[in-house]
N, C-alpha and C. Protein backbone atom coordinates (compact mmCIF):
# COMPACT_ATOMS: atom_id res chain seq x y z
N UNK A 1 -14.78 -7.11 1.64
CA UNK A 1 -13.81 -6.90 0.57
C UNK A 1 -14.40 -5.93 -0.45
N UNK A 2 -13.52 -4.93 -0.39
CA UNK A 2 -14.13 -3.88 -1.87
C UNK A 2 -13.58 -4.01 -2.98
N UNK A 3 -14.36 -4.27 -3.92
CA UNK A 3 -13.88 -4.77 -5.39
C UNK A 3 -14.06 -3.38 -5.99
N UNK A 4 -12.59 -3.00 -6.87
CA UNK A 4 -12.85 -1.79 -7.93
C UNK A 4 -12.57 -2.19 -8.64
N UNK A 5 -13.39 -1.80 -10.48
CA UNK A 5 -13.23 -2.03 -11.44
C UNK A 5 -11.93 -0.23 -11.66
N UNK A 6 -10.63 -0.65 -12.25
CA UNK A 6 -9.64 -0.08 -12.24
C UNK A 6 -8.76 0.28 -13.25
N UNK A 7 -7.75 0.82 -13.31
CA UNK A 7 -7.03 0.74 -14.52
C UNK A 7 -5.30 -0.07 -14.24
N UNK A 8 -4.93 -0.84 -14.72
CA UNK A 8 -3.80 -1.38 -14.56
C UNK A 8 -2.47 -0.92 -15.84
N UNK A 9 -1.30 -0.16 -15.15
CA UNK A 9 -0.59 0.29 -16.03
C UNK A 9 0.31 -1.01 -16.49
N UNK A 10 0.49 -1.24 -17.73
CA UNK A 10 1.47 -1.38 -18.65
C UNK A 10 2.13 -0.57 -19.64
N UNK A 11 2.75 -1.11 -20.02
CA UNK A 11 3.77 -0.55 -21.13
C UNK A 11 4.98 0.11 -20.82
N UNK A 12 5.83 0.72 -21.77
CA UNK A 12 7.24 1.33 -21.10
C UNK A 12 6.75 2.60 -20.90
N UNK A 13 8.63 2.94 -20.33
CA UNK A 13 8.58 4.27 -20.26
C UNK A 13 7.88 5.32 -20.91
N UNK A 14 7.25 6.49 -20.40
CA UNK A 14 6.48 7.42 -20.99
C UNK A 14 5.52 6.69 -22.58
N UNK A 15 5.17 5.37 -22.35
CA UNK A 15 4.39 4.91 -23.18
C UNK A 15 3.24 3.96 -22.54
N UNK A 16 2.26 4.59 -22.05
CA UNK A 16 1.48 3.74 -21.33
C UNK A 16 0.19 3.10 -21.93
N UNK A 17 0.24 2.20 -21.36
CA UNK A 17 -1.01 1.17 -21.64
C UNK A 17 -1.43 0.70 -20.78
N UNK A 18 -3.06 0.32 -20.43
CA UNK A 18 -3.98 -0.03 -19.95
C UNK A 18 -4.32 -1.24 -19.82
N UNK A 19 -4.58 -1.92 -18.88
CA UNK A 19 -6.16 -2.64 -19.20
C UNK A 19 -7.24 -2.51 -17.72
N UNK A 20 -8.30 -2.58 -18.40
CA UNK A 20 -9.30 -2.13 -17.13
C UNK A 20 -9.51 -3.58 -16.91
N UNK A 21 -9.39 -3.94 -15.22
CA UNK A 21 -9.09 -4.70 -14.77
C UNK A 21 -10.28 -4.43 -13.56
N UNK A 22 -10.64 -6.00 -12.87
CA UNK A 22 -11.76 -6.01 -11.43
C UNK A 22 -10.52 -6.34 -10.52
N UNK A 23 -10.46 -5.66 -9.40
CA UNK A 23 -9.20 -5.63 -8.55
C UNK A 23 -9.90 -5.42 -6.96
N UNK A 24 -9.01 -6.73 -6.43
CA UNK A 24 -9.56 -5.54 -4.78
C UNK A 24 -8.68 -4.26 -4.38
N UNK A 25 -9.60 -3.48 -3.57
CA UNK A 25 -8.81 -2.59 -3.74
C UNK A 25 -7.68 -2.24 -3.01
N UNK A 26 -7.20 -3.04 -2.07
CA UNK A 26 -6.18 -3.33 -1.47
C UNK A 26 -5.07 -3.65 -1.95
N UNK A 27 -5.01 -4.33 -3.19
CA UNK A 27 -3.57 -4.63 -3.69
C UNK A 27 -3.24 -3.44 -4.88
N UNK A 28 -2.26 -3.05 -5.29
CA UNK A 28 -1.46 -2.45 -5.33
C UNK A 28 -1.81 -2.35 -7.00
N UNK A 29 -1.22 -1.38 -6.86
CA UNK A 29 -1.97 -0.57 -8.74
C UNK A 29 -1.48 -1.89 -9.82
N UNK A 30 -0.38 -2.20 -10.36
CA UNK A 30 0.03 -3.21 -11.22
C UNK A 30 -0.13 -4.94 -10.21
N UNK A 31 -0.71 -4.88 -9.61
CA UNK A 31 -0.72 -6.51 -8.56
C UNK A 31 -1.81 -7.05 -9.51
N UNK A 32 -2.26 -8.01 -8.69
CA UNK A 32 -2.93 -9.30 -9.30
C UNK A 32 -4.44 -8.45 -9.38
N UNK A 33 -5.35 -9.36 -10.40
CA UNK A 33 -6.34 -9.02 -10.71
C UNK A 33 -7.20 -10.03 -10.67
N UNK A 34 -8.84 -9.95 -9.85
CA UNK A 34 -9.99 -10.47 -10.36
C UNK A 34 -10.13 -11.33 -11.97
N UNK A 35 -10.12 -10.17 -12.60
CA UNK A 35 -10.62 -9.99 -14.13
C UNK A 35 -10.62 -9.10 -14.71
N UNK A 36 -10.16 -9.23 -16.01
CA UNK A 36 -9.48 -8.15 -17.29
C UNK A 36 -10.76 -8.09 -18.11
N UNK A 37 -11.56 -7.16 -17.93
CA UNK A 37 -12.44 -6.25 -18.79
C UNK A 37 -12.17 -5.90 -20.09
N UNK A 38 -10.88 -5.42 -20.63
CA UNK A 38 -10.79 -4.82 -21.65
C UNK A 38 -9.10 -3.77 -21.56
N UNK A 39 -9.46 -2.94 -22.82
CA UNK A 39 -7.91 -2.68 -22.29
C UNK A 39 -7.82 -0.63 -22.80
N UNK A 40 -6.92 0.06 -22.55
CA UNK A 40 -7.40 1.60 -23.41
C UNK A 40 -5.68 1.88 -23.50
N UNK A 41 -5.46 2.20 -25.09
CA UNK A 41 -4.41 2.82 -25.36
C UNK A 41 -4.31 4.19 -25.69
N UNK A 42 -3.65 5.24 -24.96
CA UNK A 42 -4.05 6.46 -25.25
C UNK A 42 -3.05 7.22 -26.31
N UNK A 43 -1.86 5.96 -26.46
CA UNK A 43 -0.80 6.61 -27.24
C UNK A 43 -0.82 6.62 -28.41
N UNK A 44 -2.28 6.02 -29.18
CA UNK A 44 -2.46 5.96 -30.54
C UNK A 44 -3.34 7.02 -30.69
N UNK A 45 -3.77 7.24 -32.30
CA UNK A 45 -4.28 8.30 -32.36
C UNK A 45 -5.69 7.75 -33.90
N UNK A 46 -6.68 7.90 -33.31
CA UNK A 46 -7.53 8.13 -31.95
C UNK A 46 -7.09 7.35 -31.24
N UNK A 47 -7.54 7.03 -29.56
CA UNK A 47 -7.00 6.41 -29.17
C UNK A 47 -7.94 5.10 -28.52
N UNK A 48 -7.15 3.75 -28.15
CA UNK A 48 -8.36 2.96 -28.68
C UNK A 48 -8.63 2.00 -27.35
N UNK A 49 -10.38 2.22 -27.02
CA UNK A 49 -10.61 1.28 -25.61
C UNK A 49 -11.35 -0.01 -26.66
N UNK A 50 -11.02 -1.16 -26.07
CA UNK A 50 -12.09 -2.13 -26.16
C UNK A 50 -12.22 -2.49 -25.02
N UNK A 51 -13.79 -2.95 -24.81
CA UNK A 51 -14.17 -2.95 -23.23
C UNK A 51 -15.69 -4.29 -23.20
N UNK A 52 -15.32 -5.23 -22.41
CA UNK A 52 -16.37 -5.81 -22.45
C UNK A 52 -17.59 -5.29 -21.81
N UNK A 53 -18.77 -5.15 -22.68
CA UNK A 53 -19.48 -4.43 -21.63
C UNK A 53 -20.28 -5.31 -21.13
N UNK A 54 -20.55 -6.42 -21.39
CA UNK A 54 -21.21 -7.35 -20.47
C UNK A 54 -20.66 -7.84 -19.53
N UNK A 55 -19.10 -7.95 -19.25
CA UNK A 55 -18.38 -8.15 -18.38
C UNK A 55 -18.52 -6.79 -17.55
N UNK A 56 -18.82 -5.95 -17.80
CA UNK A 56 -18.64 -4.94 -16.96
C UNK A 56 -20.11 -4.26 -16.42
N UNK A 57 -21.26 -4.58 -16.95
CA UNK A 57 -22.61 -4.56 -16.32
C UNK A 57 -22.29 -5.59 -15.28
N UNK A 58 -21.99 -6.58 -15.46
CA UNK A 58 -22.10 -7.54 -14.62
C UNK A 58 -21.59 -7.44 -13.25
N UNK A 59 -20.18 -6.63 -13.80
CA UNK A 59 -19.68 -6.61 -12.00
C UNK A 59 -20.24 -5.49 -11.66
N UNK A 60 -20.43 -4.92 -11.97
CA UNK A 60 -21.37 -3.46 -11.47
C UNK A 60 -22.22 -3.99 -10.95
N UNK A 61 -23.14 -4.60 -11.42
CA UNK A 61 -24.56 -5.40 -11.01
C UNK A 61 -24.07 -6.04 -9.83
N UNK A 62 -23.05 -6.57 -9.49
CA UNK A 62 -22.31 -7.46 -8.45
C UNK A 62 -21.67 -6.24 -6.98
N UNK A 63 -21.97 -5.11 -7.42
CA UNK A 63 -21.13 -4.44 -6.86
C UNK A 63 -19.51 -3.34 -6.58
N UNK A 64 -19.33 -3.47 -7.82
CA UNK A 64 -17.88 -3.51 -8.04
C UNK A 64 -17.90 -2.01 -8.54
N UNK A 65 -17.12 -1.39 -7.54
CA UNK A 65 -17.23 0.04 -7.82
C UNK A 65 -16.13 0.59 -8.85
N UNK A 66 -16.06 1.36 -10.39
CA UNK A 66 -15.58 1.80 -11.12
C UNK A 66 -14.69 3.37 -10.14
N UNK A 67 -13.86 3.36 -10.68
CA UNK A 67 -12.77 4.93 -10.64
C UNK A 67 -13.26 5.41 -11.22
N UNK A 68 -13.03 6.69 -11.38
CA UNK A 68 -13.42 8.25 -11.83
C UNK A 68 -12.75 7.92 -13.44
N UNK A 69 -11.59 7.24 -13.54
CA UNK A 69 -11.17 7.61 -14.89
C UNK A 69 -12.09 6.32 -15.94
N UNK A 70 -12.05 5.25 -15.01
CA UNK A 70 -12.74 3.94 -15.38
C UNK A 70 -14.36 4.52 -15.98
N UNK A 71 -15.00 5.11 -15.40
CA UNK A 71 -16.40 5.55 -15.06
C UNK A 71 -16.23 6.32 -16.76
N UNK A 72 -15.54 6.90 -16.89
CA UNK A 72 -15.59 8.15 -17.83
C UNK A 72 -15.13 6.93 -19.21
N UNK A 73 -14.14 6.09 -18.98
CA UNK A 73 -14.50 5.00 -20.02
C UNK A 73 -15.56 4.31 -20.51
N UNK A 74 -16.01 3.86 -19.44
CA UNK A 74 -17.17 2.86 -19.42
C UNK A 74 -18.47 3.94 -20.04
N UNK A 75 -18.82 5.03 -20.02
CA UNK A 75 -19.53 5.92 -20.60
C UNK A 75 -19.49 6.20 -21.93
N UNK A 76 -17.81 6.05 -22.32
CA UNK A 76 -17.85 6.59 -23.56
C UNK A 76 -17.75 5.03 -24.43
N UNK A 77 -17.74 3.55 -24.36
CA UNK A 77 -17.88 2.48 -24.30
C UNK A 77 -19.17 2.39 -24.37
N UNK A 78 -20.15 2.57 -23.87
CA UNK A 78 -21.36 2.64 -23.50
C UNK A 78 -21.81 1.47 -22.61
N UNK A 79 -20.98 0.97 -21.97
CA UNK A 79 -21.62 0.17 -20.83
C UNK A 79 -22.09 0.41 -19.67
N UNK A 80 -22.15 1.81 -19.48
CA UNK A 80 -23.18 2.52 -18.35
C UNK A 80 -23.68 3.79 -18.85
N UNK A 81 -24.65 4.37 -18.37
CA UNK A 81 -25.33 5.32 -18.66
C UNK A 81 -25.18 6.34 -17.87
N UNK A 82 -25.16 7.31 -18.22
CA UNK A 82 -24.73 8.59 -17.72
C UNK A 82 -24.73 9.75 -17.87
């Protein structure tokens, strides 16, 4: 089973919202989730992640591979180094 740490869309139309979510990666972009990490709104200004980062060393440490957009969060969060 491959676990990705991911982004899960909410919110309405042309107003989106986040939360970074541990997901396998088999189910389907808005489907069920592992565990909710934290969340990133891009429609505010600045725009605003909170992100557990001990929740998120952890599944890393466990294996749990981050996305490209996830990765670039988690950096600017500072829960990985980069």
């Amino acid at each position: 089973m491959a676990v990705k740490i991911r982004l899960k869309r909410l919110g309405a139309k042309k107003a989106p919202f986040y939360r970074i979510v541990v997901a396998d990666s088999r189910t389907p972009r808005g489907g069920k989730s592992i565990a909710e990490l934290g969340y990133y709104d891009p429609t505010k200004t600045p725009s605003v992640l909170k992100v557990d980062v001990e929740g998120a060393k952890k599944w890393i440490g466990n294996g749990a591979q981050p996305t490209d957009t996830v990765k670039a969060l988690l950096k600017k969060a500072g829960a990985i180094e980069g």
